[in-house]
C-alpha atoms as a PDB file:
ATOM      1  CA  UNK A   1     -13.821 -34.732 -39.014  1.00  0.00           C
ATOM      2  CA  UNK A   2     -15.258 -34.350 -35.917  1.00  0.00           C
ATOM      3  CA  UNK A   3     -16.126 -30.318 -34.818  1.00  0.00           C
ATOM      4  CA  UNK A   4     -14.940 -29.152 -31.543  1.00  0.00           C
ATOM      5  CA  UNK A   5     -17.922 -27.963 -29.716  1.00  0.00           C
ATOM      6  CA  UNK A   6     -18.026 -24.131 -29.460  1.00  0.00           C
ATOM      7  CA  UNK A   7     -18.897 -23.966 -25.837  1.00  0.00           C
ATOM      8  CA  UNK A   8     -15.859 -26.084 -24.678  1.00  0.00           C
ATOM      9  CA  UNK A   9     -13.641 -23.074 -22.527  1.00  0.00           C
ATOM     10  CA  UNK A  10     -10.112 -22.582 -24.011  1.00  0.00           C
ATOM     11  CA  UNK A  11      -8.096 -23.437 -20.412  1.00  0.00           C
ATOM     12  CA  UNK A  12      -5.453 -20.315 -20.032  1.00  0.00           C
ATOM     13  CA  UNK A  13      -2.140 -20.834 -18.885  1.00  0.00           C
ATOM     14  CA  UNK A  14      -0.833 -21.440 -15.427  1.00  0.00           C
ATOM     15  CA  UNK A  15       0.311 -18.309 -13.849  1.00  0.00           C
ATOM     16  CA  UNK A  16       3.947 -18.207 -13.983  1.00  0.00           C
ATOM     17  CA  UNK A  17       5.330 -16.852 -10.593  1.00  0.00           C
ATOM     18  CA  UNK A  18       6.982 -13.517 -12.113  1.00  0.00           C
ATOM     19  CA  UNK A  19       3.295 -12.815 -13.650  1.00  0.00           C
ATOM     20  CA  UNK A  20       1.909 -14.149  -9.720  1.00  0.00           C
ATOM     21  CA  UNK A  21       4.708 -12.080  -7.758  1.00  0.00           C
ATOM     22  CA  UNK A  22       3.464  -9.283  -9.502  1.00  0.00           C
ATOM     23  CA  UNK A  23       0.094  -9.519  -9.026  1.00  0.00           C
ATOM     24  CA  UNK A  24       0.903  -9.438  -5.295  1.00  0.00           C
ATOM     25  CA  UNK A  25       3.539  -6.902  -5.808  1.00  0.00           C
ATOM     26  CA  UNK A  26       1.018  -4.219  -7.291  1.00  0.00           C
ATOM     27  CA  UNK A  27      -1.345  -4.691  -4.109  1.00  0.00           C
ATOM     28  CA  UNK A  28       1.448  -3.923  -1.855  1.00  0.00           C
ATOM     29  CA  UNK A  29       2.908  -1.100  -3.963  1.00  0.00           C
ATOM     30  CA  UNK A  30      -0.895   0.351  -3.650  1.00  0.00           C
ATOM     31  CA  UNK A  31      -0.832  -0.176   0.091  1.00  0.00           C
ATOM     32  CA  UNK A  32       2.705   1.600   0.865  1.00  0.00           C
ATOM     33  CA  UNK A  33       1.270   4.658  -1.979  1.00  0.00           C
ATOM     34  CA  UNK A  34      -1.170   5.294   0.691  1.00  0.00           C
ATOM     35  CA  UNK A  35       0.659   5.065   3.569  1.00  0.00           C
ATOM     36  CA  UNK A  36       3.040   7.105   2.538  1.00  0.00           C
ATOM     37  CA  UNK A  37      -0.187   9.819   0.700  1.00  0.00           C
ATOM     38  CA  UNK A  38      -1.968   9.334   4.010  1.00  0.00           C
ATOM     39  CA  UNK A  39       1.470  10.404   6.535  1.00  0.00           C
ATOM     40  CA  UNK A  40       2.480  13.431   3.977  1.00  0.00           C
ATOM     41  CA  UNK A  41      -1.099  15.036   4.646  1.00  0.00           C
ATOM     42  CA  UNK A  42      -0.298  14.639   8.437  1.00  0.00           C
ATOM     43  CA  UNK A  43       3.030  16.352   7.927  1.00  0.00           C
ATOM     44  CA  UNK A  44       1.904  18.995   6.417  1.00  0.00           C
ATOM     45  CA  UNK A  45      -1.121  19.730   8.711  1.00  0.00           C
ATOM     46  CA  UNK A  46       1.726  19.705  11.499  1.00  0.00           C
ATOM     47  CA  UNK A  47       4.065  21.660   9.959  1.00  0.00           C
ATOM     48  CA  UNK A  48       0.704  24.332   9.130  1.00  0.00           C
ATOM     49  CA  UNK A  49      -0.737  24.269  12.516  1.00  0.00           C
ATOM     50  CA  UNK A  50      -4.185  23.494  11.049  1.00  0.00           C
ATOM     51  CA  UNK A  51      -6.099  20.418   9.523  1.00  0.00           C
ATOM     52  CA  UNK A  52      -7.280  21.343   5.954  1.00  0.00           C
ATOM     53  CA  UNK A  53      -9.755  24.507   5.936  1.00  0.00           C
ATOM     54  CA  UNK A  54      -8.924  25.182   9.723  1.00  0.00           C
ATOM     55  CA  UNK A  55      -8.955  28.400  11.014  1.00  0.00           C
ATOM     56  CA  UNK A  56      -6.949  28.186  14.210  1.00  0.00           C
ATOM     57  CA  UNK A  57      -5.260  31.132  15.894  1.00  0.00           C
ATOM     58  CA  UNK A  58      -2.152  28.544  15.595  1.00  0.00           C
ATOM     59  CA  UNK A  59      -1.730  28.431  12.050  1.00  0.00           C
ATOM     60  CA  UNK A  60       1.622  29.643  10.199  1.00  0.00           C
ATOM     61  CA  UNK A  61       1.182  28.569   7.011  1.00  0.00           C
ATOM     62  CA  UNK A  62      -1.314  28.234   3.713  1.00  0.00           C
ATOM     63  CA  UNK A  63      -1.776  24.873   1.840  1.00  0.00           C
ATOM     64  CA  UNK A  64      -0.910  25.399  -2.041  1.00  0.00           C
ATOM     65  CA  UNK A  65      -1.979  22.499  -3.784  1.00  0.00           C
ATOM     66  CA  UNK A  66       0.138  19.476  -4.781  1.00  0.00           C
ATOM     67  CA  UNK A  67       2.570  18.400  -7.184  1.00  0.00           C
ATOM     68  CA  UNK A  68       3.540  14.868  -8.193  1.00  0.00           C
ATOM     69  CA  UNK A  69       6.380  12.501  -7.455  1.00  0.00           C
ATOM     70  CA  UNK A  70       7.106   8.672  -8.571  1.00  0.00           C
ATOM     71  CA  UNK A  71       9.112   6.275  -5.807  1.00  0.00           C
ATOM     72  CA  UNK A  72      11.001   3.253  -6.115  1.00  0.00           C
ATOM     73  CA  UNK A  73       9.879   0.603  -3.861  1.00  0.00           C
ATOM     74  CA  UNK A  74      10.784  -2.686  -3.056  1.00  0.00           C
ATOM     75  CA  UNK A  75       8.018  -3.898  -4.862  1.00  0.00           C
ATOM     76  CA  UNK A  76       8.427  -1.570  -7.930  1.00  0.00           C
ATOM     77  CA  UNK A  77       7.594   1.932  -8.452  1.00  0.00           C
ATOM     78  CA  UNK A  78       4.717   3.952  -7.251  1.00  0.00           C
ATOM     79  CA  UNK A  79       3.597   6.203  -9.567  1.00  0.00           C
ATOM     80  CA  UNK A  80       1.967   9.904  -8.574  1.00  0.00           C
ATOM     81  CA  UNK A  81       2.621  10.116  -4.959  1.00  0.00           C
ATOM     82  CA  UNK A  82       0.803  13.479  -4.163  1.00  0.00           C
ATOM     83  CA  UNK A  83       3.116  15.511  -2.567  1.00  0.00           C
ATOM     84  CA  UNK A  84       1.649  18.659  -0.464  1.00  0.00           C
ATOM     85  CA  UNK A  85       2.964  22.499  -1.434  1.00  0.00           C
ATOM     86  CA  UNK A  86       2.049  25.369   1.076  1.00  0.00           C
ATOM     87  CA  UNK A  87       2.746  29.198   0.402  1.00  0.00           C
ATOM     88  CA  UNK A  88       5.561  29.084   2.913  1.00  0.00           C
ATOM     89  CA  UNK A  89       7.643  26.529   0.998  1.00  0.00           C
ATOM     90  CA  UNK A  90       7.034  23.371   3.141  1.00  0.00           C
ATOM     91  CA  UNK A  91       9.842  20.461   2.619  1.00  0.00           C
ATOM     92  CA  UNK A  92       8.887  17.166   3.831  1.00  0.00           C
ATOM     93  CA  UNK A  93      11.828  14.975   4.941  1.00  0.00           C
ATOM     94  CA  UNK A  94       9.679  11.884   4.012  1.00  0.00           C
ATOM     95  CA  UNK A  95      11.701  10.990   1.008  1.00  0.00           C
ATOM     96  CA  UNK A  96      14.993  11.176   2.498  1.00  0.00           C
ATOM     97  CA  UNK A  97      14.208   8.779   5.687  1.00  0.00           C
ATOM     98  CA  UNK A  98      12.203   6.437   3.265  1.00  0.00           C
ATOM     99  CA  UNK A  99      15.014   6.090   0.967  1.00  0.00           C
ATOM    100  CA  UNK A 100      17.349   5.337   3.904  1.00  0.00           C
ATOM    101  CA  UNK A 101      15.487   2.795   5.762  1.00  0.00           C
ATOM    102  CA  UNK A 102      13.425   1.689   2.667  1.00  0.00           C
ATOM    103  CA  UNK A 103      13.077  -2.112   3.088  1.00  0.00           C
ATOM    104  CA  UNK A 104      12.254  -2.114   6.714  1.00  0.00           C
ATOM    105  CA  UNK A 105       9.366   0.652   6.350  1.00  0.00           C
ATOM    106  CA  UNK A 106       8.011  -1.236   3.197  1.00  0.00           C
ATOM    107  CA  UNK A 107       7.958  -4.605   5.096  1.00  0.00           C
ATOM    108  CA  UNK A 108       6.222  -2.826   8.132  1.00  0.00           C
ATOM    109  CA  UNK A 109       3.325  -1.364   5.615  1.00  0.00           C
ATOM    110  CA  UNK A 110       2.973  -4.643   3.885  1.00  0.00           C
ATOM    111  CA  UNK A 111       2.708  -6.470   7.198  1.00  0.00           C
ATOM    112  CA  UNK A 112       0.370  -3.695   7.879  1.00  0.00           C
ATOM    113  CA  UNK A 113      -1.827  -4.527   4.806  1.00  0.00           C
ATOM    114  CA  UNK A 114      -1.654  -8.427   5.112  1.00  0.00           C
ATOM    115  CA  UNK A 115      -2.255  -8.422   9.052  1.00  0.00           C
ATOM    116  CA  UNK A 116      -4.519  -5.515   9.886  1.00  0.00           C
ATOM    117  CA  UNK A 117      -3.154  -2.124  11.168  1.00  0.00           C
ATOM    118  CA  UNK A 118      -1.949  -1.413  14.693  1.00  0.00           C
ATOM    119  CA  UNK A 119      -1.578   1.765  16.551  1.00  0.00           C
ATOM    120  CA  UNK A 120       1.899   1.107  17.389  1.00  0.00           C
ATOM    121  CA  UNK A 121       2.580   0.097  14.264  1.00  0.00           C
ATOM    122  CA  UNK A 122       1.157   3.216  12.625  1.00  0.00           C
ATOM    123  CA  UNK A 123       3.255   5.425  15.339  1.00  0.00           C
ATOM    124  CA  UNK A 124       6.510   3.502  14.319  1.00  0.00           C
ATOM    125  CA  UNK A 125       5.863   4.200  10.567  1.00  0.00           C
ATOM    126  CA  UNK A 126       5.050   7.982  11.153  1.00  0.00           C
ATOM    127  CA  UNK A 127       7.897   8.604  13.512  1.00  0.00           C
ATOM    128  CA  UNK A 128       9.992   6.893  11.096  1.00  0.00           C
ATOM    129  CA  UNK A 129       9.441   8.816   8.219  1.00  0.00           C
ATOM    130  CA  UNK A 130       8.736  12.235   9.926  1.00  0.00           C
ATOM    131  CA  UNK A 131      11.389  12.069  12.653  1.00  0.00           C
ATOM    132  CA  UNK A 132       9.472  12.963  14.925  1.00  0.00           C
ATOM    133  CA  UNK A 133       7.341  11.782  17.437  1.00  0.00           C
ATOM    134  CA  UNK A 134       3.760  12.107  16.279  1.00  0.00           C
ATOM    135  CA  UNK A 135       1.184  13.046  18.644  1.00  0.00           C
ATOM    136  CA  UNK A 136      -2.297  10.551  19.890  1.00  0.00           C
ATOM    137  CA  UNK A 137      -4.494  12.370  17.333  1.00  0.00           C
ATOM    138  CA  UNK A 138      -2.024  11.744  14.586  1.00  0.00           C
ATOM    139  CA  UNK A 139      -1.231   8.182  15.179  1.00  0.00           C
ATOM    140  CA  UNK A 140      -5.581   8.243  15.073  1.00  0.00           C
ATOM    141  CA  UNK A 141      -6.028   9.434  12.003  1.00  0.00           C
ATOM    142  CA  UNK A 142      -3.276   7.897  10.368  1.00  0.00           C
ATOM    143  CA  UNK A 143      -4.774   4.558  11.695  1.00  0.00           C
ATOM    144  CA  UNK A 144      -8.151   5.172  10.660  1.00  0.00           C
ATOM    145  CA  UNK A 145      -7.694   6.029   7.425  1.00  0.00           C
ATOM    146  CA  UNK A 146      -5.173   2.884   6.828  1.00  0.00           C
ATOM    147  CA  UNK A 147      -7.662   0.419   8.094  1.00  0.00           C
ATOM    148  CA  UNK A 148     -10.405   1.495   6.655  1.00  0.00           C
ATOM    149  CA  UNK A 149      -9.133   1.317   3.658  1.00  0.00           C
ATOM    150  CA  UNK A 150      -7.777  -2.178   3.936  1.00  0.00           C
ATOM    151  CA  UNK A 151     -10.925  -3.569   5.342  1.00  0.00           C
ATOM    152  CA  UNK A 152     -12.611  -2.172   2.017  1.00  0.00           C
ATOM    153  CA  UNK A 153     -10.130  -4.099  -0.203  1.00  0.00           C
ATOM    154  CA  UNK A 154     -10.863  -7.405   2.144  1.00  0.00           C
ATOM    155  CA  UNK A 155     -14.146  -7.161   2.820  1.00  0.00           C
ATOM    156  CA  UNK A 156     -15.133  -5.938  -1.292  1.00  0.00           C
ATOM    157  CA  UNK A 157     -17.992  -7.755  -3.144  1.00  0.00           C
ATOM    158  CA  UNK A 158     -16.435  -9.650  -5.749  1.00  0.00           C
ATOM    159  CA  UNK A 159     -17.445 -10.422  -9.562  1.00  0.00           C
ATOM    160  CA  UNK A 160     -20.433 -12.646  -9.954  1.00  0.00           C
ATOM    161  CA  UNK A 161     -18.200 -15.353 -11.240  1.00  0.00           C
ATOM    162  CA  UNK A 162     -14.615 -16.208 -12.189  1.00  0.00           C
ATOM    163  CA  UNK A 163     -13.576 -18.828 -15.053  1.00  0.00           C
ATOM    164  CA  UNK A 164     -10.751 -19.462 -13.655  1.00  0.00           C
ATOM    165  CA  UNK A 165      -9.542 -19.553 -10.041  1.00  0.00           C
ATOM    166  CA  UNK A 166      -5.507 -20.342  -9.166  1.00  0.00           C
ATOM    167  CA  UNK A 167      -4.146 -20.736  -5.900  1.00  0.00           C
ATOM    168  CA  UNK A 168      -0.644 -20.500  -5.815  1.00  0.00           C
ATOM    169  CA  UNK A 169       2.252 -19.226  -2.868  1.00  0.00           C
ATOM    170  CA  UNK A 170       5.834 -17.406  -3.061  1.00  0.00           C
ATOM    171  CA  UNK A 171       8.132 -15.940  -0.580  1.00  0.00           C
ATOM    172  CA  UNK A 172       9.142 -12.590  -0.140  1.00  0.00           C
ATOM    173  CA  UNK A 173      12.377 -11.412   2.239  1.00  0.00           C
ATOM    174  CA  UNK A 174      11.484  -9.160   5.261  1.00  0.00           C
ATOM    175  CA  UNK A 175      13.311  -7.378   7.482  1.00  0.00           C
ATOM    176  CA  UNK A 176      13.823  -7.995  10.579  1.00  0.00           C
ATOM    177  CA  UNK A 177      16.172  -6.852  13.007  1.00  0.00           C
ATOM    178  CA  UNK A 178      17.982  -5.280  10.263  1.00  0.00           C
ATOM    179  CA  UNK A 179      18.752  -9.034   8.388  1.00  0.00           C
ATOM    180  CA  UNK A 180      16.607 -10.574   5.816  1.00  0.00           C
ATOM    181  CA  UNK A 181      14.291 -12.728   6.123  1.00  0.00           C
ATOM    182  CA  UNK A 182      11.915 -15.351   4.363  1.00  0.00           C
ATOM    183  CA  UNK A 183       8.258 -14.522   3.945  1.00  0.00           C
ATOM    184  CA  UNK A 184       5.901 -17.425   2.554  1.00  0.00           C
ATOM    185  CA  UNK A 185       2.643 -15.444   1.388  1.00  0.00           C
ATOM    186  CA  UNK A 186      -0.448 -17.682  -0.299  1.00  0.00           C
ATOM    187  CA  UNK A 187      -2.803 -16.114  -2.501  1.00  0.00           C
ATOM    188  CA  UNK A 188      -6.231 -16.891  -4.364  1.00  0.00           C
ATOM    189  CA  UNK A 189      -6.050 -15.172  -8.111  1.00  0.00           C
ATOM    190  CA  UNK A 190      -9.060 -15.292  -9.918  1.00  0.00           C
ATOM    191  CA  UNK A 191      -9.812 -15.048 -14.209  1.00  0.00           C
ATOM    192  CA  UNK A 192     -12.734 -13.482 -14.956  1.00  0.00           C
ATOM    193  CA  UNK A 193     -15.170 -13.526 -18.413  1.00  0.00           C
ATOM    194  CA  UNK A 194     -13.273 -11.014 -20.045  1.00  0.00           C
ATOM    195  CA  UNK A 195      -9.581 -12.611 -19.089  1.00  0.00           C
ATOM    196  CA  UNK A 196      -8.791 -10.125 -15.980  1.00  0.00           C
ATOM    197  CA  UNK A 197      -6.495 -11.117 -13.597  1.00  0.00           C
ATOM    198  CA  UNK A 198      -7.240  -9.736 -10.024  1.00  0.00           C
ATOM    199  CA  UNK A 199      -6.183 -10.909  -6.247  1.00  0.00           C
ATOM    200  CA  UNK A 200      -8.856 -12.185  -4.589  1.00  0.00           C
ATOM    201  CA  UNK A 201      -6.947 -12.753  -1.156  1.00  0.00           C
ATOM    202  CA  UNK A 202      -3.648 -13.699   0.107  1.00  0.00           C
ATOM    203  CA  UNK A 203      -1.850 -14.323   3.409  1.00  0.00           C
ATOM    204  CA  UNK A 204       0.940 -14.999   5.463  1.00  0.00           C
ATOM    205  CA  UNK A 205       1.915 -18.716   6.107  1.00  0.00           C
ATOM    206  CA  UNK A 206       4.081 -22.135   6.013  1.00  0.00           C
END
């Protein structure tokens, strides 16, 4: 009998498209947690008067820490959305407006994530979910914070080498115009040594 030789790879599976739809799904669930982190901090700090540790003779309220909330998404549920207290008993009205226009907002974030953050975009999203108009330095730091931290997820240094590299595409549905559409997204998924699966890129495209 002839031995197998021991450095021949064992080839893994193809990625079925549940396991690759939820690969994708998780990065977009991480990118609407944020969005949705980032906008509650810039509620409360409007409904306060003052940015964290400010001491402004405008401020009517005190920050009291945070308590935790999971959210059903369209792409599946974000877990430990940190949602701001203050002394006062602040009530954000994020939660009710998400649930009510949920699809469109997550489609806008996603986009958002995939395509690069706009100022107008950002204002939509805020006033959205606020219900009110959010002022220039708002809008700012709402957008800063979102792109910077999708540029760091695009622009990351990746593992030294992958065994395995798939490249594979699905489509999601949008909204637009309040009526569903098709969205084709591509994506690169890589394998590495120890059998990880992690997203390497993806976009939108035919």
């Amino acid at each position: 009998m002839t031995p197998t030789p021991a450095s021949e790879p064992t080839v893994p599976p193809a990625l079925s498209q549940a396991d690759f739809r939820e690969l994708l799904h998780a990065k977009l669930r991480s990118a609407i947690w944020l969005s949705l982190a980032t906008i509650l901090e810039e509620e409360v700090t409007t409904f306060i008067g003052a940015p964290r540790y400010g001491r402004t003779p405008s401020r009517r309220d005190q920050r009291n820490g945070h308590y935790s909330r999971d959210l059903v998404t369209t792409v599946g549920l974000a877990e430990d959305l940190p949602v701001p207290r203050t002394r006062g008993g602040f009530r954000t009205q994020l939660f009710e407006r998400y649930q009510r226009r949920q699809a469109e907002l997550d489609t806008a974030i996603s986009e958002m994530f995939v395509f690069g953050a706009s100022t107008t975009r950002v204002g939509q999203v805020v006033e959205t979910l606020t219900g009110t108009h959010p002022s220039a330095s708002t809008v700012s730091r709402v957008f800063h914070t979102l792109e910077a931290e999708f540029e760091a997820w695009k622009n990351r240094p990746l593992a030294a080498h992958y065994v395995y590299v798939f490249a594979d595409g699905t489509y999601f549905t949008v909204i637009y115009d309040a009526e569903g559409q098709k969205m084709p997204v591509l994506a690169v998924v890589g394998i590495n040594p120890t059998g990880e699966r992690e997203v390497l890129a993806f976009t939108v495209g035919e």
